[in-house]
Protein backbone atom coordinates (compact mmCIF):
# COMPACT_ATOMS: atom_id res chain seq x y z
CA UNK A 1 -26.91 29.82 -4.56
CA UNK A 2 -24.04 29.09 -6.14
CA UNK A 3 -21.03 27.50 -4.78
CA UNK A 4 -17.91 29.20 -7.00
CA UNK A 5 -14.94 27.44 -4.50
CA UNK A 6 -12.73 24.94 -6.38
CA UNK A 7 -12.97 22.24 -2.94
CA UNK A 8 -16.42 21.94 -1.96
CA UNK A 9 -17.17 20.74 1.56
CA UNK A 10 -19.89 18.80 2.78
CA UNK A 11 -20.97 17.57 6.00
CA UNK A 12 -23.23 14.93 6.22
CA UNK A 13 -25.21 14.84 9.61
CA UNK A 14 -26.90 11.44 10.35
CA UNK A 15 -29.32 11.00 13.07
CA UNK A 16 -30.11 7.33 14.48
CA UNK A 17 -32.11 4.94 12.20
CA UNK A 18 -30.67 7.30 9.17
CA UNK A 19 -31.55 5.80 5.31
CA UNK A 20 -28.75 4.57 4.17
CA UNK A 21 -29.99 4.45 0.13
CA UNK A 22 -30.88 8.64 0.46
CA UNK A 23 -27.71 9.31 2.21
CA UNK A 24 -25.35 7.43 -0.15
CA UNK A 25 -27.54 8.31 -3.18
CA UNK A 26 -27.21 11.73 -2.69
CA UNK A 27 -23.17 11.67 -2.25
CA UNK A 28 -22.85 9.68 -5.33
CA UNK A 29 -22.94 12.52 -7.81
CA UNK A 30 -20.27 14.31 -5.91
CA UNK A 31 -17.88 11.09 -5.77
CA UNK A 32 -18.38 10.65 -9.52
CA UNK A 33 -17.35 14.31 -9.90
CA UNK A 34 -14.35 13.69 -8.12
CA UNK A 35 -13.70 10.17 -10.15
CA UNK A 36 -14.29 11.97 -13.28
CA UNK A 37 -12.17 15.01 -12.38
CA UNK A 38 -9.65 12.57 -11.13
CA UNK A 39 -9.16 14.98 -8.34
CA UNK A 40 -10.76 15.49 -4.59
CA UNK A 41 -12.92 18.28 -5.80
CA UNK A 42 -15.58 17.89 -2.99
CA UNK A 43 -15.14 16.29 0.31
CA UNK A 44 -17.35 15.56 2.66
CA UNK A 45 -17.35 14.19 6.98
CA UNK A 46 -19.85 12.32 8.47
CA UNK A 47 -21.05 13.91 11.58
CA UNK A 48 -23.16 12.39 14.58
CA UNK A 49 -23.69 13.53 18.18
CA UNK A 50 -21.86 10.16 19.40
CA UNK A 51 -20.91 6.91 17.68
CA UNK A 52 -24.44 5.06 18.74
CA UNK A 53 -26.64 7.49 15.95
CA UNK A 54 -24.72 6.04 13.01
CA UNK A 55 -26.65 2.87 12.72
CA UNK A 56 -29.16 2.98 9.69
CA UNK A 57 -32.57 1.60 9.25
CA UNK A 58 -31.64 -1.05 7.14
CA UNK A 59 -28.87 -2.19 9.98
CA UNK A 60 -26.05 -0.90 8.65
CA UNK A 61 -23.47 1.09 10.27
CA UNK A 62 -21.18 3.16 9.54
CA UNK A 63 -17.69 3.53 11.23
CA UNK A 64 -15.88 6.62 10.01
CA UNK A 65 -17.87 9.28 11.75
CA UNK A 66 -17.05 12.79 13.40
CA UNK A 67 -18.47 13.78 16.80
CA UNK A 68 -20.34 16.87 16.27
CA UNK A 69 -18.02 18.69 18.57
CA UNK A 70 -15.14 17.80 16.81
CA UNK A 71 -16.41 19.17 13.32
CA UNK A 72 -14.49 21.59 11.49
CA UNK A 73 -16.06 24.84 11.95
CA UNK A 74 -17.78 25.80 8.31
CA UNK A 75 -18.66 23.70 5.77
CA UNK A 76 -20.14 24.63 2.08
CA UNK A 77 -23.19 22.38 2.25
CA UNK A 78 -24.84 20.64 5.16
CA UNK A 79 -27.12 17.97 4.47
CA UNK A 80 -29.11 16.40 7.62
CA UNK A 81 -29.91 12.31 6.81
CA UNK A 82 -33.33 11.30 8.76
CA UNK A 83 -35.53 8.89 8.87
CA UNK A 84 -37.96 7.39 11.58
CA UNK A 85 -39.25 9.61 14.03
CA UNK A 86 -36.99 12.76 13.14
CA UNK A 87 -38.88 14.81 16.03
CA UNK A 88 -37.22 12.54 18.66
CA UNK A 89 -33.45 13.68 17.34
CA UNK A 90 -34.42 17.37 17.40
CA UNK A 91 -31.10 18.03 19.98
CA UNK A 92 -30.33 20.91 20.94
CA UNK A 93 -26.72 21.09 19.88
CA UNK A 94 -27.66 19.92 16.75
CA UNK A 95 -30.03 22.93 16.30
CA UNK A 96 -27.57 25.45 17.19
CA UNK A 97 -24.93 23.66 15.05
CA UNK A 98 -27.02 24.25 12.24
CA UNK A 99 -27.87 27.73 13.17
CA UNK A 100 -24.33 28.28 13.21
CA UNK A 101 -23.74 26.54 9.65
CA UNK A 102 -26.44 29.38 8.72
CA UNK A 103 -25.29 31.80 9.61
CA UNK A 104 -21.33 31.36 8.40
CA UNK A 105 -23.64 30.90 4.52
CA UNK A 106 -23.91 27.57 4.39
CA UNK A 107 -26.41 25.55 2.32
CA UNK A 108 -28.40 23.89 4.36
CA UNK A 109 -30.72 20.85 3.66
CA UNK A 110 -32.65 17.82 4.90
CA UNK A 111 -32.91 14.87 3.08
CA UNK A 112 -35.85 11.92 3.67
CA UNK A 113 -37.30 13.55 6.86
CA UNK A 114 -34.24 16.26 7.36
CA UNK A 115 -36.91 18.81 6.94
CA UNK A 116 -37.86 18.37 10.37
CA UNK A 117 -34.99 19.25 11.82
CA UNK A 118 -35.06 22.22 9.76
CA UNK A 119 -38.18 23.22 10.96
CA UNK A 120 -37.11 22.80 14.15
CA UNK A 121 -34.05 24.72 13.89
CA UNK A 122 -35.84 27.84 12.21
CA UNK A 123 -34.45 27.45 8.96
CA UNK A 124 -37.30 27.21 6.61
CA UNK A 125 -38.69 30.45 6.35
CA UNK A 126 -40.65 31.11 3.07
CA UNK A 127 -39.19 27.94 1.69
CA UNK A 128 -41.47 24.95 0.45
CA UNK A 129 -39.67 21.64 1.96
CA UNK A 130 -39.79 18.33 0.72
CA UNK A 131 -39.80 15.06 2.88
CA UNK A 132 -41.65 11.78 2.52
CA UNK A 133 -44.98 11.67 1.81
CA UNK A 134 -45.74 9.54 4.92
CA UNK A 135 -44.75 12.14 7.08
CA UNK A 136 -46.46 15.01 5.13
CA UNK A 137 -49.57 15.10 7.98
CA UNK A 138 -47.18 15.01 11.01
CA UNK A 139 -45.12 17.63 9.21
CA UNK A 140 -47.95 20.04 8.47
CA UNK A 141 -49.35 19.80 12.20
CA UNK A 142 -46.24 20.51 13.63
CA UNK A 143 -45.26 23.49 11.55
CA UNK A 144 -48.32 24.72 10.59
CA UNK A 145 -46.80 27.84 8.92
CA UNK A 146 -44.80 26.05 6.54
CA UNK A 147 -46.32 25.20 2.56
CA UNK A 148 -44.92 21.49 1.73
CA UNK A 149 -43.82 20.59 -1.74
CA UNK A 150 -45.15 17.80 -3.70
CA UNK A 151 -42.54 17.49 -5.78
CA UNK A 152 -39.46 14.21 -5.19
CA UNK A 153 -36.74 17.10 -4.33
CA UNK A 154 -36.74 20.87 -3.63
CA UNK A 155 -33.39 23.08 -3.82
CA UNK A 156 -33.91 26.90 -3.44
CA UNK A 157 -32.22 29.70 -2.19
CA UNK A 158 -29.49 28.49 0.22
CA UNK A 159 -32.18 25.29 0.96
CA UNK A 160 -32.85 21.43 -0.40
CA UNK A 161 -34.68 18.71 0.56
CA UNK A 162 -35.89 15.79 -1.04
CA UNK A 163 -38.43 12.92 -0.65
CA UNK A 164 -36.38 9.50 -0.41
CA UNK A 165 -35.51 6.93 -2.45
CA UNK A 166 -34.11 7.53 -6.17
CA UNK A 167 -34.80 11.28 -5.62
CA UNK A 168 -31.74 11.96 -3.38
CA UNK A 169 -29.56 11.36 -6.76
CA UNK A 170 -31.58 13.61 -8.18
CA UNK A 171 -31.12 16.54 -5.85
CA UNK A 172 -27.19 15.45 -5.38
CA UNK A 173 -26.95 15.77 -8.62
CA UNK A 174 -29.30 19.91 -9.01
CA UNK A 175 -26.79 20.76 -6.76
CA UNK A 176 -23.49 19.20 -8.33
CA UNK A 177 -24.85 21.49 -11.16
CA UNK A 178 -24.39 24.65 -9.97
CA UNK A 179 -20.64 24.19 -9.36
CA UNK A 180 -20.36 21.95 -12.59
CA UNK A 181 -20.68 22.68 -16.50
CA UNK A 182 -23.63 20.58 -18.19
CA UNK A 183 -20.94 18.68 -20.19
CA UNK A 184 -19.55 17.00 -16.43
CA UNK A 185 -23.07 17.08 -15.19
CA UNK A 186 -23.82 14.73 -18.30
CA UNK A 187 -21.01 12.80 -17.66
CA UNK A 188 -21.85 12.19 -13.98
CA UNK A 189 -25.42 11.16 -14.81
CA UNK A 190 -24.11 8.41 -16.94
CA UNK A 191 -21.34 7.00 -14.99
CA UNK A 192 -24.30 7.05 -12.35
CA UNK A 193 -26.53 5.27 -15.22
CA UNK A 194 -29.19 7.59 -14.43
CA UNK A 195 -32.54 7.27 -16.08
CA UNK A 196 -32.28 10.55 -17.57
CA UNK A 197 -28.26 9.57 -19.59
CA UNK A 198 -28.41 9.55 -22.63
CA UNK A 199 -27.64 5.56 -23.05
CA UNK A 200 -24.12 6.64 -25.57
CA UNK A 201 -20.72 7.58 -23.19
CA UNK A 202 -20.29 10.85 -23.49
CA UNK A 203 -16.73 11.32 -25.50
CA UNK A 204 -13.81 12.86 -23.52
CA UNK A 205 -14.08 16.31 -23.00
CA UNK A 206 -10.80 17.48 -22.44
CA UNK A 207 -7.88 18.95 -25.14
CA UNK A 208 -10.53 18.13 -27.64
CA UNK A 209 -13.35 19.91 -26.49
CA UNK A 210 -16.06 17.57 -27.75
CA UNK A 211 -19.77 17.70 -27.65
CA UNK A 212 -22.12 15.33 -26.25
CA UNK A 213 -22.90 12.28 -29.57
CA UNK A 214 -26.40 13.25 -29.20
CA UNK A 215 -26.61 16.29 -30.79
CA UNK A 216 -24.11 15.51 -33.78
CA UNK A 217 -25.27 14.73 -37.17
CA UNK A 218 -25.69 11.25 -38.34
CA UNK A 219 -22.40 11.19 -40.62
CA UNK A 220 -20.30 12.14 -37.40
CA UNK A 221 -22.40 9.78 -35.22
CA UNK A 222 -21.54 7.08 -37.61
CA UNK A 223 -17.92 8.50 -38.08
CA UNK A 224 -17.79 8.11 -34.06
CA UNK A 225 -18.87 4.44 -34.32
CA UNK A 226 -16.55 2.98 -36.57
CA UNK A 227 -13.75 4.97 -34.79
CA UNK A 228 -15.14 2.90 -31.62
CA UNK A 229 -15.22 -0.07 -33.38
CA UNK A 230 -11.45 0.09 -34.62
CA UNK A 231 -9.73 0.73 -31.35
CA UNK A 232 -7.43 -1.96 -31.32
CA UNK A 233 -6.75 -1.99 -35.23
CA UNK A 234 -7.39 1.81 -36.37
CA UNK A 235 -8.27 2.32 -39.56
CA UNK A 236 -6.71 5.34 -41.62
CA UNK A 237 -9.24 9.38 -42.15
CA UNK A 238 -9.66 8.62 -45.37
CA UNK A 239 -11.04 5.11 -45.07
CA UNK A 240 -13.31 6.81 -42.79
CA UNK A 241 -14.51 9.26 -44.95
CA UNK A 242 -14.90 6.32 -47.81
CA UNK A 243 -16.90 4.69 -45.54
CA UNK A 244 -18.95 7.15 -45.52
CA UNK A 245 -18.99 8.32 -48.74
CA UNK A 246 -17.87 11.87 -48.09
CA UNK A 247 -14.61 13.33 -49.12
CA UNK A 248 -11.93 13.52 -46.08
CA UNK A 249 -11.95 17.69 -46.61
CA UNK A 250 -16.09 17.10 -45.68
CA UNK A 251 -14.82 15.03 -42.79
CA UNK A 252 -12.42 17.65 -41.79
CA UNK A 253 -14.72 20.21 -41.83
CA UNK A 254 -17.54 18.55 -40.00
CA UNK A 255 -15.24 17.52 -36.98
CA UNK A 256 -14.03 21.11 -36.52
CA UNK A 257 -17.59 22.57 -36.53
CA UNK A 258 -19.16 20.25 -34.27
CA UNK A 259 -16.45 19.14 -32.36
CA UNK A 260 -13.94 21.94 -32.39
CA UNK A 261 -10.87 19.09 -33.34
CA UNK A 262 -9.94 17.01 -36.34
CA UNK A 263 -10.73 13.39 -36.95
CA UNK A 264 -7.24 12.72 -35.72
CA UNK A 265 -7.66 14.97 -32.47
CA UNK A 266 -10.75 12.86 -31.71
CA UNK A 267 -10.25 9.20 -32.79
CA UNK A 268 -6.75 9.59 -30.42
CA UNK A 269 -8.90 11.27 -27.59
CA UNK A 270 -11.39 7.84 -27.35
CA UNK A 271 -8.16 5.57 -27.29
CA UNK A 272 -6.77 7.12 -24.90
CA UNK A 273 -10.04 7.10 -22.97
CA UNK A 274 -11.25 3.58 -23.33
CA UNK A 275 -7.06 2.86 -22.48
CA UNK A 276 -7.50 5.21 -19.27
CA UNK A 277 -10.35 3.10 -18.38
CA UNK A 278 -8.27 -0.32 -18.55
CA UNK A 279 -5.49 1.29 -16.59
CA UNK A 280 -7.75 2.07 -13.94
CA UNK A 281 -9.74 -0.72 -13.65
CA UNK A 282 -7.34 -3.62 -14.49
CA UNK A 283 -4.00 -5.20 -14.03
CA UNK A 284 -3.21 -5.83 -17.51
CA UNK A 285 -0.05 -4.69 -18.34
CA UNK A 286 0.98 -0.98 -19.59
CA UNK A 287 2.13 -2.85 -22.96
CA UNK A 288 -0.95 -5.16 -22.99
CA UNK A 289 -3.76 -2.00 -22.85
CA UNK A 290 -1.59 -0.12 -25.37
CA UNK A 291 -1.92 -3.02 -28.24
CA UNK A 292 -5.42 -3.37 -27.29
CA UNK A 293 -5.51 0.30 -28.22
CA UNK A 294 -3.91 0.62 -31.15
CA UNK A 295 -0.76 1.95 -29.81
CA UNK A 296 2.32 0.81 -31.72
CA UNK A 297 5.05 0.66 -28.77
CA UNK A 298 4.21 1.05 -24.84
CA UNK A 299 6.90 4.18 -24.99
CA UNK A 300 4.54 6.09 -27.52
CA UNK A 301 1.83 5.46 -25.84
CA UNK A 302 3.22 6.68 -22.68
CA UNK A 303 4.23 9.91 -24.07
CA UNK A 304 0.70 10.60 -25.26
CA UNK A 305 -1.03 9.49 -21.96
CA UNK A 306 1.62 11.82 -19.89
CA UNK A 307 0.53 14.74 -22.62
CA UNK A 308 -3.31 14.34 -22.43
CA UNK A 309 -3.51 13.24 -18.45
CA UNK A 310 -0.01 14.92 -16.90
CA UNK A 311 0.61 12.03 -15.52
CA UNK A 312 2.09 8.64 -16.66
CA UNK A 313 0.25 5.34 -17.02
CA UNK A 314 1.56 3.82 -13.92
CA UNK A 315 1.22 6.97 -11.73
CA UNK A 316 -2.49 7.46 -12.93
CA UNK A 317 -3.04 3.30 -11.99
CA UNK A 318 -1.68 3.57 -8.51
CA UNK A 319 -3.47 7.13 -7.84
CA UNK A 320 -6.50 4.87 -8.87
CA UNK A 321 -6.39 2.26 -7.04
CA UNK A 322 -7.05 4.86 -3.66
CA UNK A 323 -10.00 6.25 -2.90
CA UNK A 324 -10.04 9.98 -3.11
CA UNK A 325 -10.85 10.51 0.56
CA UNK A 326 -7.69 9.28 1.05
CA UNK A 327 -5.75 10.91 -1.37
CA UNK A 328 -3.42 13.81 -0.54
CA UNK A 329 -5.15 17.15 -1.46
C-alpha cells in the first residue's frame, strides 16, 4: 500500500502497560520527516479508551491523549501499542473501532504484542504477523490459523507489525518509505543515527539536487571535504581544483554529472545548511552564524537564506523553536 496524500495521519492506540521505547521508536521516523521537511507532513493522536490505559510499562505516562470516542473518524495508518497481557485489552469498542479503520482503507498494524488485537479483531487474514518472541506460543494457541513471522518487523498489504525493541524504527521507518523518496528516507535514517546511515550527512537536497557522498568518486568526495572544512573562511573553485590537481573545467564537469550543480551551487548549498542548523539550534546571533559561515554581511546572507528556504533567518528560528504538533497547518 501506498499512502500518495501530502498530510499523513496516524493514530496511535495504546492499551494499559503500553512500551513506551516501541511506541516512540516507531513515531520517530515520521517526526524526523516532518523536522527535515520543516513542515507537519504527518500527524498523528494518541488514542485510549479512558485516561487510566496511558500508563506504560516502564511507568511513564503520557498526558495528551484522545478518548477513543472522541477520535476523528479516519485516519491513514493505525498502529495499536501493546505490551503485557494484550488478550486482557481485547475491548470491544476497540475491535469495532478498528474494524471501522478497515474498512474506511486504513493501514492497520500492531506493534510489540498489537498483533493480538489484530487477531482478535479479524484483521489478519493470510497475513504473517510479527510480535515478540515471548508471546509467539500464546499467540499460536490462540489463533491457531494464523502463520507467525520470524522476522523483527512485517509490513504487507494494508498490514505491519513488528517484534519490539530497535525494530519499531525499523518498521516506522518501511513505512515512511513508501510516502518518501530514498534520498529523505536516507536523510531520516541518519538524523535518527540508525545503524544502517551511512556515518557522512547526507548533503542538502534541495535547489541543488545532490546525491548521497557515498556513491561519488573520490576527487568529489575529497572536493566535498575541503569545502566542509572551509566554511567559515571559503576558499576560491580554482584553489579547489589545485588542490586536487585537476583543472577547474574537470571540476566543473564532475559536479554537474554527479551532482547536477556547479562547485559554486554546492559549496553555497552546505553553508547555508550547516548555517540553517545554527539558526535552529542556537541563539547566536543572525550576524554571528553568518561570519561563522563565510557570509560577508548579515543582509547577504539573509537574501540567500530567504531564496533557498522562503523564509528569513529569524522567521525559520522562531518556527523552530515550536514543535510541529503545534504548528499551524
Amino acid at each position: 500500500m501506498v499512502i500518495a496524500s501530502p498530510s499523513i495521519s496516524l493514530a496511535m492506540l495504546i492499551l494499559p502497560n503500553f512500551n513506551m521505547m516501541v511506541t516512540t521508536g516507531f513515531l520517530d521516523p515520521f517526526r524526523a520527516a516532518n523536522y527535515l521537511h520543516g513542515a507537519r507532513r504527518y500527524h498523528w493522536d494518541y488514542l485510549a479508551l479512558g485516561p487510566s490505559h496511558c500508563a506504560a510499562s516502564n511507568g511513564m505516562v503520557l498526558t495528551d491523549i484522545q478518548a477513543l470516542n472522541t477520535a476523528r473518524s479516519q485516519y491513514d495508518i493505525v498502529s495499536v501499542s501493546a505490551s503485557w497481557t494484550p488478550d486482557a485489552f481485547a475491548d470491544r469498542t476497540i475491535l469495532a473501532w478498528l474494524r471501522t479503520q478497515d474498512r474506511k482503507g486504513a493501514m492497520i498494524g500492531g506493534i510489540d504484542t498489537g498483533a493480538f488485537i489484530l487477531g482478535y479483531a479479524g484483521l489478519i487474514g493470510h497475513y504473517q504477523p510479527v510480535m515478540h518472541f515471548e508471546h509467539h506460543a500464546s499467540f499460536a494457541e490462540t489463533f491457531p490459523e494464523a502463520t507467525i513471522s520470524h522476522s523483527s518487523f512485517s509490513l504487507g498489504n494494508r498490514r505491519f507489525s513488528c517484534g519490539g525493541g530497535i525494530s519499531a524504527v525499523d518498521l516506522g521507518l518501511a513505512i515512511l518509505a513508501q510516502t518518501e523518496d530514498p534520498d529523505m528516507i536516507a536523510q531520516v535514517t541518519r538524523y535518527l543515527y540508525h545503524s544502517q546511515a551511512n556515518p557522512s550527512p547526507l548533503l542538502n537536497h534541495g535547489r541543488a539536487g545532490l546525491s548521497p557522498e557515498d556513491s561519488l568518486p573520490q576527487k568529489l568526495k575529497k572536493a566535498l571535504l575541503l569545502m566542509k572544512a572551509h566554511i567559515e573562511e571559503p576558499i576560491s573553485i580554482p584553489d579547489i581544483a589545485r588542490q586536487l590537481g585537476i583543472s577547474q573545467r574537470q571540476l566543473e564537469r564532475d559536479f554537474r554529472q554527479h551532482l547536477m550543480a556547479t562547485p559554486k551551487e554546492v559549496y553555497l548549498q552546505l553553508r547555508l545548511k550547516q548555517a540553517q542548523m545554527m539558526i535552529r539550534q542556537t541563539d547566536l546571533s543572525i550576524l554571528e552564524i553568518a561570519v561563522a559561515n563565510g557570509f560577508s554581511s548579515q543582509e547577504h546572507f539573509s537574501r540567500l537564506y530567504k531564496r533557498s528556504y522562503n523564509k528569513t533567518p529569524s522567521d525559520d528560528r522562531l518556527d523552530a523553536r515550536i514543535p510541529f504538533q503545534f504548528r499551524a497547518v
